[in-house]
N, C-alpha and C. Protein backbone atom coordinates (compact mmCIF):
# COMPACT_ATOMS: atom_id res chain seq x y z
N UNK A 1 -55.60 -11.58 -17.12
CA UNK A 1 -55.46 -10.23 -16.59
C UNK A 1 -54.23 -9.57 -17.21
N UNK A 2 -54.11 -8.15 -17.81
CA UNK A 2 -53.40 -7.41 -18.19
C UNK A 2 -52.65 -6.98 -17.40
N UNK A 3 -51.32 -7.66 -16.79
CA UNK A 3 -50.66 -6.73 -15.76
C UNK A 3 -49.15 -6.36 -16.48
N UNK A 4 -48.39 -5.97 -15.57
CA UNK A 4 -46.76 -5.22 -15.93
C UNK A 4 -46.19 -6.62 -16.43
N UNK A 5 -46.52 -7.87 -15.29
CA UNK A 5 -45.81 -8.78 -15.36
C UNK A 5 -45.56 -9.72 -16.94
N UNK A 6 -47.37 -9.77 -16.82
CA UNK A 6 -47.31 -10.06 -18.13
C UNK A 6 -46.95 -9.46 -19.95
N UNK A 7 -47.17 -8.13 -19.69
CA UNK A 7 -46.07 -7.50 -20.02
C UNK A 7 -44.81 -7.80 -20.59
N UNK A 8 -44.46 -7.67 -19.78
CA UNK A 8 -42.83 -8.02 -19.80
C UNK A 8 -42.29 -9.53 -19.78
N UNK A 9 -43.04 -9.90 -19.71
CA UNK A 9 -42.70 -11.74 -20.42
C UNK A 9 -43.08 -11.83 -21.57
N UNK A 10 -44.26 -11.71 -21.89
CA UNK A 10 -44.64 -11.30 -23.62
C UNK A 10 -43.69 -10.90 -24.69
N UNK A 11 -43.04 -9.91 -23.74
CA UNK A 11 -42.84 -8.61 -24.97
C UNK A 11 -40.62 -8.74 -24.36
N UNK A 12 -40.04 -9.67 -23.83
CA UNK A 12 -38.73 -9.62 -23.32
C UNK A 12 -38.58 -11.04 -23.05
N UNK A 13 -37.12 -11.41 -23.57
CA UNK A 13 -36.68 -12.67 -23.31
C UNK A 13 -35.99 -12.44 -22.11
N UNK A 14 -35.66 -13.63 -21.13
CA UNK A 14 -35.03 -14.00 -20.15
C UNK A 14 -33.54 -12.90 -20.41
N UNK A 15 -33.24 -13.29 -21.11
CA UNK A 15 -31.80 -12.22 -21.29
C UNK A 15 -31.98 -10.82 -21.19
N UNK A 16 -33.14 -10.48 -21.67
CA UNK A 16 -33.07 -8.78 -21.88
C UNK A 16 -33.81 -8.96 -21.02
N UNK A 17 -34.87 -9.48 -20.14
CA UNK A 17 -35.02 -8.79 -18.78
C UNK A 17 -33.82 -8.65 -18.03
N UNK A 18 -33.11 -9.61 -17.96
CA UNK A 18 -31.41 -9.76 -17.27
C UNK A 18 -30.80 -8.49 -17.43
N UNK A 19 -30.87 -7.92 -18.63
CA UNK A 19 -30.18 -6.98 -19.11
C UNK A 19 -30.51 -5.33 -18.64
N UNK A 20 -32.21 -5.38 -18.38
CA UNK A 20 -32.46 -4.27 -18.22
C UNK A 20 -32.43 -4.52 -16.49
N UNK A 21 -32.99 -5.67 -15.49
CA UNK A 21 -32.02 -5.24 -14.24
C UNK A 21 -30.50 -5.10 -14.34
N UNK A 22 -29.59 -5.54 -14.99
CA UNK A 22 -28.07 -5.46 -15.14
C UNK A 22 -27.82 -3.68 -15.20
N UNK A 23 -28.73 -2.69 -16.26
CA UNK A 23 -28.09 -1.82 -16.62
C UNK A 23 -29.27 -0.51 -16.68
N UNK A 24 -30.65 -0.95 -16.15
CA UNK A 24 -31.38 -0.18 -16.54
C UNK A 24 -32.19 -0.13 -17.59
N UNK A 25 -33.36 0.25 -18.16
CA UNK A 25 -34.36 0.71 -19.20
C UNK A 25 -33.18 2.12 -19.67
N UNK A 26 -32.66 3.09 -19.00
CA UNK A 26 -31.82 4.15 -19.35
C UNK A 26 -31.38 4.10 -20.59
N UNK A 27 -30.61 2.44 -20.33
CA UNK A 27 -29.26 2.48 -21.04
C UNK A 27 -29.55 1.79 -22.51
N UNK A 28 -30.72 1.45 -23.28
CA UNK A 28 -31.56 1.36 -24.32
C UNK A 28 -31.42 -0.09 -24.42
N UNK A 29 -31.33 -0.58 -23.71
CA UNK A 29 -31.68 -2.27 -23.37
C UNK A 29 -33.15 -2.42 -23.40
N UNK A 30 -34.14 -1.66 -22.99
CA UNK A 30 -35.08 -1.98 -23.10
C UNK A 30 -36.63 -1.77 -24.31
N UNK A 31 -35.96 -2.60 -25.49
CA UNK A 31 -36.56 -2.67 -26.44
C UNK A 31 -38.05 -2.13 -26.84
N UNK A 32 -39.05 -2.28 -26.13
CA UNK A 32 -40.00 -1.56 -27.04
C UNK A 32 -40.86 -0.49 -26.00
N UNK A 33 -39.62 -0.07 -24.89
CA UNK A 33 -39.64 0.69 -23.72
C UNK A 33 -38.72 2.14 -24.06
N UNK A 34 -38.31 2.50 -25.47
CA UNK A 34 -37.68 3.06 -25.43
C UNK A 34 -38.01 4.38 -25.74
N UNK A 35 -38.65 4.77 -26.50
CA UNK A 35 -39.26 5.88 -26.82
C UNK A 35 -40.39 6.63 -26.15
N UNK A 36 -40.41 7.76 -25.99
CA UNK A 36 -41.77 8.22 -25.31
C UNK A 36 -42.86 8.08 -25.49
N UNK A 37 -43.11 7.67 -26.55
CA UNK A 37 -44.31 7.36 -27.43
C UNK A 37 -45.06 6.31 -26.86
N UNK A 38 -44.17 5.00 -26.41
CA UNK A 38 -44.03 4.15 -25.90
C UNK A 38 -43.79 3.81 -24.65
N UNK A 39 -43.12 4.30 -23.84
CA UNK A 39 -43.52 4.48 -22.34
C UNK A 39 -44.75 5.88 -21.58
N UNK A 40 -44.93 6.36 -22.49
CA UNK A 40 -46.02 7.05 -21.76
C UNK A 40 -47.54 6.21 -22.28
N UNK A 41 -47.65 5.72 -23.14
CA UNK A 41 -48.69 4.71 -23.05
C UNK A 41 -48.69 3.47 -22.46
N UNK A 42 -47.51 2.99 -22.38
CA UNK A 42 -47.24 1.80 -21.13
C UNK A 42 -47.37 2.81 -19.60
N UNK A 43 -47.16 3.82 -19.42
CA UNK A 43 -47.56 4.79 -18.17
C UNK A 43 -49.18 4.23 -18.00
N UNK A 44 -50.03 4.98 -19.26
CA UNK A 44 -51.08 4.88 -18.98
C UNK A 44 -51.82 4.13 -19.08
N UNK A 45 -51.06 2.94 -19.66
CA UNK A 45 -51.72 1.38 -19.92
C UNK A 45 -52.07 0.81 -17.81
N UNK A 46 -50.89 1.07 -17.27
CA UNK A 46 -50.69 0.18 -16.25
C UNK A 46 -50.82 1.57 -15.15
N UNK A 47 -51.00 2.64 -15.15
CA UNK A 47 -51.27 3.76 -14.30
C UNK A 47 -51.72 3.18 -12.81
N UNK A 48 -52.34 2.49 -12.46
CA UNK A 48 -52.89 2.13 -11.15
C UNK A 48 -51.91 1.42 -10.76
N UNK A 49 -51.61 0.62 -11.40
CA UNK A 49 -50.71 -0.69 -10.78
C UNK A 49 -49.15 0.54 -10.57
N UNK A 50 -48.61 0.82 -11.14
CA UNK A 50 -47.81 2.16 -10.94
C UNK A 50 -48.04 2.08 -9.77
N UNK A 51 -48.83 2.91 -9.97
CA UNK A 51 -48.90 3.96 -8.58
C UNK A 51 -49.34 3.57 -7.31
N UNK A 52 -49.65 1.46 -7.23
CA UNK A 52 -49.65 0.74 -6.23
C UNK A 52 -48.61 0.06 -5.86
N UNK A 53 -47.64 0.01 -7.08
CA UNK A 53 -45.99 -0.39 -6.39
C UNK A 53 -45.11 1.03 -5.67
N UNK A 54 -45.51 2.13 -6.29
CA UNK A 54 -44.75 3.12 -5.08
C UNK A 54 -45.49 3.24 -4.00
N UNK A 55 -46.45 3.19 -3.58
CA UNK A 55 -47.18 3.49 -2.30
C UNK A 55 -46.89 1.88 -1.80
N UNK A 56 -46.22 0.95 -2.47
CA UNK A 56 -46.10 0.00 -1.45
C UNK A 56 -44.53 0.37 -1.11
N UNK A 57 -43.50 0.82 -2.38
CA UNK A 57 -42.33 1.03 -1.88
C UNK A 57 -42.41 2.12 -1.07
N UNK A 58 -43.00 3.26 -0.77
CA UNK A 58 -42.95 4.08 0.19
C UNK A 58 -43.03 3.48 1.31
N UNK A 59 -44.26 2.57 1.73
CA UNK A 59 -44.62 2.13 3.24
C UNK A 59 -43.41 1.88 3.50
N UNK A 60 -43.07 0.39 2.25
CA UNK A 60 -41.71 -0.78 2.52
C UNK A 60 -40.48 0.31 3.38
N UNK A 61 -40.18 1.47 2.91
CA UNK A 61 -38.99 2.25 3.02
C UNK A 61 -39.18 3.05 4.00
N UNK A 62 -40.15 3.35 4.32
CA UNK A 62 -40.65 4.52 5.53
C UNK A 62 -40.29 6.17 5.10
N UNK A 63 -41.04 6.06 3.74
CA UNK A 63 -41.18 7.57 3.75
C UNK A 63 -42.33 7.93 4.15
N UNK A 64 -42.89 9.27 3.95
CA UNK A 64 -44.33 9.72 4.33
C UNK A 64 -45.17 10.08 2.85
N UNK A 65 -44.31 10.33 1.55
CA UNK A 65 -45.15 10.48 0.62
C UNK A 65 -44.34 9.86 -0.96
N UNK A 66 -44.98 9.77 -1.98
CA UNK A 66 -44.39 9.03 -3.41
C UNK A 66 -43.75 10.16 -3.43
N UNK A 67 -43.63 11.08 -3.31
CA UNK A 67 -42.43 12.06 -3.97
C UNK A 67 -41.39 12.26 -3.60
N UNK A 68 -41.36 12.01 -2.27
CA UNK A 68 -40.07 11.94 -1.20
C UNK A 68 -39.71 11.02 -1.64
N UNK A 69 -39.66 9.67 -1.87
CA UNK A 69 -39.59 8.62 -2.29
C UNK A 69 -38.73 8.77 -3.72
N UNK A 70 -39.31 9.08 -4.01
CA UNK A 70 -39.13 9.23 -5.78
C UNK A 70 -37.85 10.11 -5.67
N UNK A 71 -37.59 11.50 -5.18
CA UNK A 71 -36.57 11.97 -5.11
C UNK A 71 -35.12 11.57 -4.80
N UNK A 72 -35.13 10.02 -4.28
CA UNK A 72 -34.14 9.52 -3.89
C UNK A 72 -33.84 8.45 -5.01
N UNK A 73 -34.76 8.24 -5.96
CA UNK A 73 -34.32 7.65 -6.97
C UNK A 73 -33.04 8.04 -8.22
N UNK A 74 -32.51 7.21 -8.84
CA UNK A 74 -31.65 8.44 -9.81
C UNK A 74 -32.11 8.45 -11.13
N UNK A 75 -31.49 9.43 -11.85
CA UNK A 75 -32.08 10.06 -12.96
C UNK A 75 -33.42 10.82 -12.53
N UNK A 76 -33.89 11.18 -11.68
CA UNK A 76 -35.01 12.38 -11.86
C UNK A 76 -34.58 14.05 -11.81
N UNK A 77 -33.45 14.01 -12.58
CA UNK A 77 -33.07 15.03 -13.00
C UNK A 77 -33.46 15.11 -14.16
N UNK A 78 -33.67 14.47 -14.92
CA UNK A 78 -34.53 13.75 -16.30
C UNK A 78 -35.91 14.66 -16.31
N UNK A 79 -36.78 14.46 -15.03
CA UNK A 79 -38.05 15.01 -15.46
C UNK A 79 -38.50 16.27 -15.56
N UNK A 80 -38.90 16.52 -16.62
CA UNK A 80 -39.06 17.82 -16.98
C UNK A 80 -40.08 18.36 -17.79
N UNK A 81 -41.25 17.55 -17.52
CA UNK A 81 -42.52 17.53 -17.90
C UNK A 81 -42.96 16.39 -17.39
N UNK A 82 -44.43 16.65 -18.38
CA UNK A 82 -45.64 15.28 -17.85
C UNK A 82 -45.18 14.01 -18.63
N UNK A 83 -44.79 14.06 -19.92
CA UNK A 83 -44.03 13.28 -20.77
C UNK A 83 -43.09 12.30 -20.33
N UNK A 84 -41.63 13.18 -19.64
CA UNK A 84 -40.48 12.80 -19.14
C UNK A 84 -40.86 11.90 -17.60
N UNK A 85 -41.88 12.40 -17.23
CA UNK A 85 -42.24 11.95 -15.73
C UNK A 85 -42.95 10.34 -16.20
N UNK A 86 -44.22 9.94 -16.72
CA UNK A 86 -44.65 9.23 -17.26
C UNK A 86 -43.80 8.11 -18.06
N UNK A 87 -42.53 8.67 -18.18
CA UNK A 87 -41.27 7.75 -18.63
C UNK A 87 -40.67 7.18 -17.53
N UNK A 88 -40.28 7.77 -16.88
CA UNK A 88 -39.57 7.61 -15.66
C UNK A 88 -40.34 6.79 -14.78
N UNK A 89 -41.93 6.67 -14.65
CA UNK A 89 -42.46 5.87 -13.83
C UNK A 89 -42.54 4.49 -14.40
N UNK A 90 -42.34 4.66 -15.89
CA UNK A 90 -42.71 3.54 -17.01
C UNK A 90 -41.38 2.15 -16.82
N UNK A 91 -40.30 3.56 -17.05
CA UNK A 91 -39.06 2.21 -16.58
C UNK A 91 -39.01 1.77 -15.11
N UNK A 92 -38.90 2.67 -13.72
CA UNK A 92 -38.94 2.05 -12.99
C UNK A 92 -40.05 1.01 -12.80
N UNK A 93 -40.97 1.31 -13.30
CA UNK A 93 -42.21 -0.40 -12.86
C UNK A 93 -41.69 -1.46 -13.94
N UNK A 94 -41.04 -1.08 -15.31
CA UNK A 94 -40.21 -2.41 -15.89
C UNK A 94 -39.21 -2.70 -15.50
N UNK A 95 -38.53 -1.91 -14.70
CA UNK A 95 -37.33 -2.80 -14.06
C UNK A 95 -37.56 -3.31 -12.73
N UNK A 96 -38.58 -2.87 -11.89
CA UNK A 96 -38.61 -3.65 -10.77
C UNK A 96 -39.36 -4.56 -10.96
N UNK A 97 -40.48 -4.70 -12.08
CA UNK A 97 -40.48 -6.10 -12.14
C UNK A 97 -39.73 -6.95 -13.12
N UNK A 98 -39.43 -6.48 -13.81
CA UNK A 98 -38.15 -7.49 -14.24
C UNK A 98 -37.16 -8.00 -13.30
N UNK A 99 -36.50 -7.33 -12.10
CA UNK A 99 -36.12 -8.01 -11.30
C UNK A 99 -36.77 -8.80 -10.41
N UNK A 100 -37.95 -8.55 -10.18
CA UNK A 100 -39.16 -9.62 -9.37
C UNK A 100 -38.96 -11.39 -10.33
N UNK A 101 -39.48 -10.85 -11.60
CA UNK A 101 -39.43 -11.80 -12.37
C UNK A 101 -37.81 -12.57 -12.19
N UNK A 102 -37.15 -11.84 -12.44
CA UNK A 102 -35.43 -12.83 -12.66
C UNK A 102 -35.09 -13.52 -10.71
N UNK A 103 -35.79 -12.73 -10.10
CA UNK A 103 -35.02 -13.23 -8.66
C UNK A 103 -36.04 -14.32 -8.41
N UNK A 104 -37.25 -14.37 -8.65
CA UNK A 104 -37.66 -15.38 -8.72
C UNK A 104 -37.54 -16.63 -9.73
N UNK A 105 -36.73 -16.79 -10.49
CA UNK A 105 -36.51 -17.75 -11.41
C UNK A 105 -35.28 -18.42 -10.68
N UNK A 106 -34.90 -17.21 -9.96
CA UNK A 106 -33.21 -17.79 -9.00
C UNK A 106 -33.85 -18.39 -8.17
N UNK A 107 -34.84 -17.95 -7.48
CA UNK A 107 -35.27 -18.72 -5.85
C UNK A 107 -35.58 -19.96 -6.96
N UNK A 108 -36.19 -20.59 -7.79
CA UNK A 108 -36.76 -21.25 -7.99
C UNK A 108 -35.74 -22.80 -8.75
N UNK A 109 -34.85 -21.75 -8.98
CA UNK A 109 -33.20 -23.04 -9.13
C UNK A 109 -32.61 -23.39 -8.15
N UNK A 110 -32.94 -22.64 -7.20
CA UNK A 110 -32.53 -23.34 -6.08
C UNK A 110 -33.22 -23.89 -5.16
N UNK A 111 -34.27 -24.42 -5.60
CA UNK A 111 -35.22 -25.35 -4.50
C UNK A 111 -35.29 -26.48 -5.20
């Protein structure tokens, strides 16, 4: 199955996932996440799954909709089209699972 997760194990070593929870996709740590070209087709590669991790972080948080939600994120001063938006959803689903991925490698040193 084609998911984010796999993804990002494929395509990122243990360190540079480290790196992009440490500092962000922003901060050009995240290698073949960097260009628009490239996160808006990783947008539309993984579009569902997207848009099933914010409707789970909405419930998780107790907002009432993804946009309320989203507004409390930072950098969405950034979006400023369909382009810029499609980026912005691209890194947050590689960095939250990159941190899924790294915190589970921790739970898993310590058992």
């Amino acid at each position: 199955m084609n998911t984010i997760k796999k993804y990002m194990l494929d395509n990122y070593t243990n360190d540079e996932l480290k790196d992009i929870v440490a500092h962000g996709c922003i901060s050009g740590c995240a290698g073949t996440l960097i260009y628009y070209k490239d996160t808006v087709s990783f947008y539309e590669n993984y579009e569902n799954e997207i848009w099933g991790m914010l409707n789970n972080d909405m419930e998780e948080q107790g907002y009432n909709s993804v946009f309320e939600l989203l507004v409390n994120f930072n950098h969405t001063w950034q979006v400023k089209c369909g382009d810029t938006f499609k980026n912005f959803l691209a890194w947050y689903a590689a960095e939250k699972v990159a941190k899924e991925i790294i915190d589970n490698q921790d739970e898993e040193c310590e058992e």
